[in-house]
C-alpha atoms as a PDB file:
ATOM      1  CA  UNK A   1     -25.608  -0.400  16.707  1.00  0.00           C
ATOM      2  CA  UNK A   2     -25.132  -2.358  13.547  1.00  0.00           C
ATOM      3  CA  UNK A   3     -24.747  -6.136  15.087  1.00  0.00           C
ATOM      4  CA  UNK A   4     -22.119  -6.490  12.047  1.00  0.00           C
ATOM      5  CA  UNK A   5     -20.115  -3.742  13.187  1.00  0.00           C
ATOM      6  CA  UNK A   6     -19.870  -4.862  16.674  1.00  0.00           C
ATOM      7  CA  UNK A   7     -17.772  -8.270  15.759  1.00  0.00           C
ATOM      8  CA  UNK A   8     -14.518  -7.959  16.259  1.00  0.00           C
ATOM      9  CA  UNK A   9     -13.627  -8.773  12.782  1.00  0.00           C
ATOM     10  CA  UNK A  10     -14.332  -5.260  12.292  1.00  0.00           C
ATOM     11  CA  UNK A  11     -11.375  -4.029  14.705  1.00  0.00           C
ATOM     12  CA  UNK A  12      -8.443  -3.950  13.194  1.00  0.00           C
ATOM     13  CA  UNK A  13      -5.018  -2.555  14.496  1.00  0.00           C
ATOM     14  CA  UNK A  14      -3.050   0.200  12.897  1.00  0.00           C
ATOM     15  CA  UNK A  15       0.796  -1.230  12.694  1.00  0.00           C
ATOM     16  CA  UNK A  16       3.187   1.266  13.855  1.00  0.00           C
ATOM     17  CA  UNK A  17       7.154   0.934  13.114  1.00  0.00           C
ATOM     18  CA  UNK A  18       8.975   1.341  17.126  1.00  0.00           C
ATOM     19  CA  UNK A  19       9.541   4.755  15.502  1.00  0.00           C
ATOM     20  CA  UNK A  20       5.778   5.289  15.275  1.00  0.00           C
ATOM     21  CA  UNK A  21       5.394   5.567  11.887  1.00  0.00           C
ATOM     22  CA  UNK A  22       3.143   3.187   9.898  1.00  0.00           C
ATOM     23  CA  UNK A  23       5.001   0.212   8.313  1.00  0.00           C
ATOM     24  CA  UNK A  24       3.220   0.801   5.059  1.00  0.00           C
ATOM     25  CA  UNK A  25       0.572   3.403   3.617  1.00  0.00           C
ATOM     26  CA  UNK A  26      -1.333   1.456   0.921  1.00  0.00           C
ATOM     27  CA  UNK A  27      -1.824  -1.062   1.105  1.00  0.00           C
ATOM     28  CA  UNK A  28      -2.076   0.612   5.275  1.00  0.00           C
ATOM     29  CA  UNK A  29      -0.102  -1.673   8.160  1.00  0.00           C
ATOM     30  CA  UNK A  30      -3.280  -3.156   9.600  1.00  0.00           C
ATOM     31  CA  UNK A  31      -3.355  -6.042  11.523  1.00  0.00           C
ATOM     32  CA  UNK A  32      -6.276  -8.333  12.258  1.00  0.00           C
ATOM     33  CA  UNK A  33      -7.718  -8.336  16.391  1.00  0.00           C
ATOM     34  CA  UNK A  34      -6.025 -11.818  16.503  1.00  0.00           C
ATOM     35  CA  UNK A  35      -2.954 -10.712  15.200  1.00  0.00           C
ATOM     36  CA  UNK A  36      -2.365  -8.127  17.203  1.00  0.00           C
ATOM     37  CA  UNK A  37      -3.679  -9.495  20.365  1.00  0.00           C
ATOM     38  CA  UNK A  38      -1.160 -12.336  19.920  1.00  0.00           C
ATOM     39  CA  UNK A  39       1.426 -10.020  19.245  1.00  0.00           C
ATOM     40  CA  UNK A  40       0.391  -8.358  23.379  1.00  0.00           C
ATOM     41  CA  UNK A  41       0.838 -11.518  24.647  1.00  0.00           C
ATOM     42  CA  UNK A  42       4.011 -12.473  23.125  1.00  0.00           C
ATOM     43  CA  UNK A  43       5.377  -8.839  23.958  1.00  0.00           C
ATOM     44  CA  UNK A  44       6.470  -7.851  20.910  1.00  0.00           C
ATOM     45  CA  UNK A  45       4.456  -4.802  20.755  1.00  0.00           C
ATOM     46  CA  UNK A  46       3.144  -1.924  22.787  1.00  0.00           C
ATOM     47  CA  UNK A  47      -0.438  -0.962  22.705  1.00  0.00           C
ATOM     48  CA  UNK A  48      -0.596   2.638  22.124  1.00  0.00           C
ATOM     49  CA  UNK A  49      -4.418   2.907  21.723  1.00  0.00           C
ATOM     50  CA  UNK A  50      -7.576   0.759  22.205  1.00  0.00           C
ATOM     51  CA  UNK A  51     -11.083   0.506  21.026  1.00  0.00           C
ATOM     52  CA  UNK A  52     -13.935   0.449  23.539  1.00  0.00           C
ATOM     53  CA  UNK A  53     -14.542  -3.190  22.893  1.00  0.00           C
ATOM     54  CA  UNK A  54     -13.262  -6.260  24.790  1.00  0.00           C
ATOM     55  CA  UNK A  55     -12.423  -9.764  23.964  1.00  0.00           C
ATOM     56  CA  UNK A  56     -13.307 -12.744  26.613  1.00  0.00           C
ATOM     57  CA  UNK A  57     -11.998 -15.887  27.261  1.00  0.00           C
ATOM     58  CA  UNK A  58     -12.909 -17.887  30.801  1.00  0.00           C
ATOM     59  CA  UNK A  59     -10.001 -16.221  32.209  1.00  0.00           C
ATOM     60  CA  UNK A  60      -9.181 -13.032  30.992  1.00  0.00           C
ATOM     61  CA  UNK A  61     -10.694  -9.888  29.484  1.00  0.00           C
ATOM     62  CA  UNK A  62      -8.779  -7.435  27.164  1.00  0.00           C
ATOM     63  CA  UNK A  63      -9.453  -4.444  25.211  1.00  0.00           C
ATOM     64  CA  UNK A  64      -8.864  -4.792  21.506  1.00  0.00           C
ATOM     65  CA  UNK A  65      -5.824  -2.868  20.551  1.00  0.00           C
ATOM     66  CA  UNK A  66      -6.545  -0.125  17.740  1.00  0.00           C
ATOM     67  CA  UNK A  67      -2.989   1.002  17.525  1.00  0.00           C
ATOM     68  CA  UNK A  68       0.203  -0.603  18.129  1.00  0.00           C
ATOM     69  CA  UNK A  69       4.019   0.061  17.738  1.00  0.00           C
ATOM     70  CA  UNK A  70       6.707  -2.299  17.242  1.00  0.00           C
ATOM     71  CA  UNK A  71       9.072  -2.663  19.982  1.00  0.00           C
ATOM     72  CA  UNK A  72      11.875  -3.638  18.355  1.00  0.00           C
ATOM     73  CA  UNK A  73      12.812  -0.940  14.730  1.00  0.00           C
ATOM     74  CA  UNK A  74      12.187  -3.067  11.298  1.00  0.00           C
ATOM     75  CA  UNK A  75      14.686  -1.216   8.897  1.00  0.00           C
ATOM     76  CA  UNK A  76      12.833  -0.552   6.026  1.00  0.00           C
ATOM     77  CA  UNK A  77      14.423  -1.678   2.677  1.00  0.00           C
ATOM     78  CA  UNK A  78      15.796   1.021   0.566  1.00  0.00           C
ATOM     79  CA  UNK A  79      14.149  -1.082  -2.389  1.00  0.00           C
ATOM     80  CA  UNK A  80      10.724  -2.363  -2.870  1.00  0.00           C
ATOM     81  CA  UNK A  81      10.322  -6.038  -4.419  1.00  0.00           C
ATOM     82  CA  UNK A  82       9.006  -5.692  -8.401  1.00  0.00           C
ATOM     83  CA  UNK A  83       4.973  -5.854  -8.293  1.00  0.00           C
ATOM     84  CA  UNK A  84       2.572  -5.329 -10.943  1.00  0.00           C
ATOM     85  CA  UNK A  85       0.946  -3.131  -7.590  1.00  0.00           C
ATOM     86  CA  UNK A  86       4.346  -1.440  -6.660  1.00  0.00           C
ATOM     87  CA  UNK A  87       4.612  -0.740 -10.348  1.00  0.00           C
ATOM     88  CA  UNK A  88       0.810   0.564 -10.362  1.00  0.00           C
ATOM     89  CA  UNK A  89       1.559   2.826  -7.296  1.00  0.00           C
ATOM     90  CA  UNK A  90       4.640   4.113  -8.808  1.00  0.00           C
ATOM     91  CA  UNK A  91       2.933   5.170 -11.336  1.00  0.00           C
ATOM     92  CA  UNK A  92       0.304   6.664  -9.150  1.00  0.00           C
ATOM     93  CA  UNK A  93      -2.580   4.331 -10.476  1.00  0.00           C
ATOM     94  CA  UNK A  94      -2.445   6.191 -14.251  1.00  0.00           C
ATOM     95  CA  UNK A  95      -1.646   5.252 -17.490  1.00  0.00           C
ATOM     96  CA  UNK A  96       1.428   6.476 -18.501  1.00  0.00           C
ATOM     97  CA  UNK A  97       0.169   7.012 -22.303  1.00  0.00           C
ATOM     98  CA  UNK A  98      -3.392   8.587 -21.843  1.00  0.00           C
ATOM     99  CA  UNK A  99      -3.524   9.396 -17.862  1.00  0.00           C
ATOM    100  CA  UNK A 100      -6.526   6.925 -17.861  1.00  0.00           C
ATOM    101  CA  UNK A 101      -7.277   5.374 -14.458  1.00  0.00           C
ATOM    102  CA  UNK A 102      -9.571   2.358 -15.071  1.00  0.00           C
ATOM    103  CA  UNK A 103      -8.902  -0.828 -16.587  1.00  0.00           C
ATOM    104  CA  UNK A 104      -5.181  -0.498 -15.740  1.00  0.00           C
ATOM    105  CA  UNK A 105      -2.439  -3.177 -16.958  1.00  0.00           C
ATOM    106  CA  UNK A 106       1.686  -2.837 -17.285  1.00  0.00           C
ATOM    107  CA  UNK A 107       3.276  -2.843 -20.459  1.00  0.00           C
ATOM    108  CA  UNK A 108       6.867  -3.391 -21.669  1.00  0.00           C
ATOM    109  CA  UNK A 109       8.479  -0.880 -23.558  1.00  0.00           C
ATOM    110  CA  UNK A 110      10.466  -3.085 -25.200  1.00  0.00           C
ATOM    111  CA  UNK A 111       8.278  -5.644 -25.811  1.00  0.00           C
ATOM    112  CA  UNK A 112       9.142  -9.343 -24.515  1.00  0.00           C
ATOM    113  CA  UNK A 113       8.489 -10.208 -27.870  1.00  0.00           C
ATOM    114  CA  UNK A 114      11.504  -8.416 -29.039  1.00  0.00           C
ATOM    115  CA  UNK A 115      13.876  -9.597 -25.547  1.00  0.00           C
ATOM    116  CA  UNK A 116      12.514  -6.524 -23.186  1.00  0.00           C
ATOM    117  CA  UNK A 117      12.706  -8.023 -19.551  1.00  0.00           C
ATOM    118  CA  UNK A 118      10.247  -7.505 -16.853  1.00  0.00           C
ATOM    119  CA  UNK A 119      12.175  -4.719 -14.436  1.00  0.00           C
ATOM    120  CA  UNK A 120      11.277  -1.753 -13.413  1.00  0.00           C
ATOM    121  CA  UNK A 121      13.073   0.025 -16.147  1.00  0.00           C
ATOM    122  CA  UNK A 122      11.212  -1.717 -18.706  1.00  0.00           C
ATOM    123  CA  UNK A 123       7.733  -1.573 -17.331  1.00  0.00           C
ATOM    124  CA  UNK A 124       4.943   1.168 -17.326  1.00  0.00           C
ATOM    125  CA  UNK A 125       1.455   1.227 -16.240  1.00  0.00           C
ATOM    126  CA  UNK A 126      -0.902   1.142 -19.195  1.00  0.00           C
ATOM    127  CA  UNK A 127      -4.519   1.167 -19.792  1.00  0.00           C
ATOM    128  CA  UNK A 128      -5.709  -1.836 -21.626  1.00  0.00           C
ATOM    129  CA  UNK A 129      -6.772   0.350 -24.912  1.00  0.00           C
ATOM    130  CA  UNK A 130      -3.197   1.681 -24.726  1.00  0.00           C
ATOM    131  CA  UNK A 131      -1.686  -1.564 -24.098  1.00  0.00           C
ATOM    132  CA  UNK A 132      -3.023  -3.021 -26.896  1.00  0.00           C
ATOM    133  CA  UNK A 133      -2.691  -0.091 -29.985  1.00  0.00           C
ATOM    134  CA  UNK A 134       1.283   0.324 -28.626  1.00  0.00           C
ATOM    135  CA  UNK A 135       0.969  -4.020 -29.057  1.00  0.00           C
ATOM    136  CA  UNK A 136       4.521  -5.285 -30.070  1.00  0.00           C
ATOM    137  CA  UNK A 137       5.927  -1.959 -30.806  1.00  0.00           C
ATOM    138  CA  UNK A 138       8.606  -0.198 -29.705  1.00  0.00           C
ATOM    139  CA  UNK A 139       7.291   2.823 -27.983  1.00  0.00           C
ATOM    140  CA  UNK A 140       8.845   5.377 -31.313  1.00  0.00           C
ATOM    141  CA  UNK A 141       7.639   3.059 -33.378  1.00  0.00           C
ATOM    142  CA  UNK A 142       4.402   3.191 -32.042  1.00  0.00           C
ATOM    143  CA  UNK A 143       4.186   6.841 -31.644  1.00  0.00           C
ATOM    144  CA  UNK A 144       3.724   6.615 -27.457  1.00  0.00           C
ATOM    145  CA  UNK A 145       5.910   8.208 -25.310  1.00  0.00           C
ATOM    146  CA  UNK A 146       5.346   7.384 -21.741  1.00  0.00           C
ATOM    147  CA  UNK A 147       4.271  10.652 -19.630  1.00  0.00           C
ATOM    148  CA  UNK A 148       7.233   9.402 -17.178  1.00  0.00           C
ATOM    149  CA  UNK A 149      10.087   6.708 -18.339  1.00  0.00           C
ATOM    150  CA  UNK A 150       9.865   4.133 -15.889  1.00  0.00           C
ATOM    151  CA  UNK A 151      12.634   3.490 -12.947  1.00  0.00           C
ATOM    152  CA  UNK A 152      13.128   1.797  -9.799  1.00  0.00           C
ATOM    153  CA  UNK A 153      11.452   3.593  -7.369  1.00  0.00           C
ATOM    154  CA  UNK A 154      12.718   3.769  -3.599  1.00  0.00           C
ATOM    155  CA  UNK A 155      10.203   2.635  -0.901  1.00  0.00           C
ATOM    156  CA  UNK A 156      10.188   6.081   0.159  1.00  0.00           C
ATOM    157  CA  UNK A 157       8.453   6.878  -2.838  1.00  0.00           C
ATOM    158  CA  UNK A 158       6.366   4.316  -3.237  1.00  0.00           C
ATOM    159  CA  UNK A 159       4.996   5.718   1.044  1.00  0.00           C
ATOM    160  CA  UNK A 160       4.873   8.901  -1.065  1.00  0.00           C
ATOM    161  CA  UNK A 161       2.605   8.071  -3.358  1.00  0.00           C
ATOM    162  CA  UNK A 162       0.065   5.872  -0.901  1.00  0.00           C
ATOM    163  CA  UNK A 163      -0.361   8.630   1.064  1.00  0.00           C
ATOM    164  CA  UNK A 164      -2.247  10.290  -2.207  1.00  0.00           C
ATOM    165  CA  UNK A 165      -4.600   7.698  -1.519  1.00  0.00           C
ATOM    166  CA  UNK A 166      -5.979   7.329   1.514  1.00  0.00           C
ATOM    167  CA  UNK A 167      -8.382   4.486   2.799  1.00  0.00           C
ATOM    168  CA  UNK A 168     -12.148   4.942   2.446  1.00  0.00           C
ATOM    169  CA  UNK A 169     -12.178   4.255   6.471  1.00  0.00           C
ATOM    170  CA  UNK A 170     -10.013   5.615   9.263  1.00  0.00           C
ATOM    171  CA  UNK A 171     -10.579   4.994  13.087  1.00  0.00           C
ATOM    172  CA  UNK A 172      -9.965   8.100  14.845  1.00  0.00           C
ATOM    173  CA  UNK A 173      -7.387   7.005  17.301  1.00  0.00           C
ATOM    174  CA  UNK A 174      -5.074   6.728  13.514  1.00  0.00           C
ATOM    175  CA  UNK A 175      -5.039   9.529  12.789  1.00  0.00           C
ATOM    176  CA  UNK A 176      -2.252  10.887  14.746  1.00  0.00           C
ATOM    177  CA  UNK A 177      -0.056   8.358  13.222  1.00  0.00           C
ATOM    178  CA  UNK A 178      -1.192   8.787   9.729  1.00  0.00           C
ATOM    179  CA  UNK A 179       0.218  11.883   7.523  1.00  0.00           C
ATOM    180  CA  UNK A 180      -1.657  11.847   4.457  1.00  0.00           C
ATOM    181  CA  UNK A 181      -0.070  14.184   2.123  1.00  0.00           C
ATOM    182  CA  UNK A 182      -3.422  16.265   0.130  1.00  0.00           C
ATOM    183  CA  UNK A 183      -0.749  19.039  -1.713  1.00  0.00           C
ATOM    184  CA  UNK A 184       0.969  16.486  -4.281  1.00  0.00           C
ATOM    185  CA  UNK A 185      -1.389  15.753  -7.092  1.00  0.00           C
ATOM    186  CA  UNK A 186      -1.939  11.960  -8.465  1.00  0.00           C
END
């Protein structure tokens, strides 16, 4: 085994609402060994699963939660805060000019230059080529029309669209918990 791999650093704990549901899906509800350790002792949580790895102190010796659930229910809000990243993931990580997926920046539609305000119904995900041919425009003057005008997405949505991208690692006592939806298209 990888000595690396065996720290527990590398053990973190999938965060589950007391409905069992993850609190988030990108970034994913993870929680550090210490965190959620702490969390055992001060009984705020229930461990639902565990990795085959232990923790030691002089006086005790636990297994290092890999799943745990809330025990008290954290109402989501209805609204996420404004985030260049919620704005990103509303958009699904594309620019809403080209479709481009690299070098990814928001722009106003109406410009700051000219008054536009940073909100959600002002602000787009744009590619930095984009960003900077639509400038100080207005987006008819300009002659770009965003694939999707922009809006203030629910947090539903914004759990919609992490699911379309999953984590490049996933323990396998997750995956129960974890629904990630392959049929909508990014």
């Amino acid at each position: 085994m990888n000595p690396c791999a065996a720290t527990p650093e590398n053990f973190p704990a999938l965060v589950l609402n007391a409905d069992f549901r993850p609190l988030s899906y990108y970034p994913l509800s993870l929680w550090s060994w210490q965190e959620s350790v702490k969390a055992v002792f001060l009984d705020r949580v229930n461990i639902v699963a565990q990795y085959d790895r232990f923790v030691r102190s002089p006086s005790l010796e636990i297994r290092l939660p890999s799943v745990v659930s809330l025990k008290t229910y954290v109402k989501p809000a209805l609204y996420p805060a404004f985030t260049r990243f919620n704005v990103f993931l509303r958009d699904r990580f594309c620019c809403q000019y080209c479709g481009a997926k690299d070098d990814l920046t928001f722009d106003h539609l109406v410009p700051r230059s000219r008054g536009g305000q940073t909100r959600w119904d002002n602000v787009v995900t744009a590619c930095a080529p984009c960003n900077l041919r639509k400038g100080g425009d207005l987006v008819d003057h300009a002659g770009m029309r965003p694939r999707q005008m922009p809006y203030r997405p629910t947090v539903f949505e914004l759990h919609r669209n992490g699911r379309l991208f999953p984590p490049n690692y996933l323990h396998q006592s997750w995956l129960d918990y974890l629904y990630w939806d392959t049929e909508l298209e990014p």
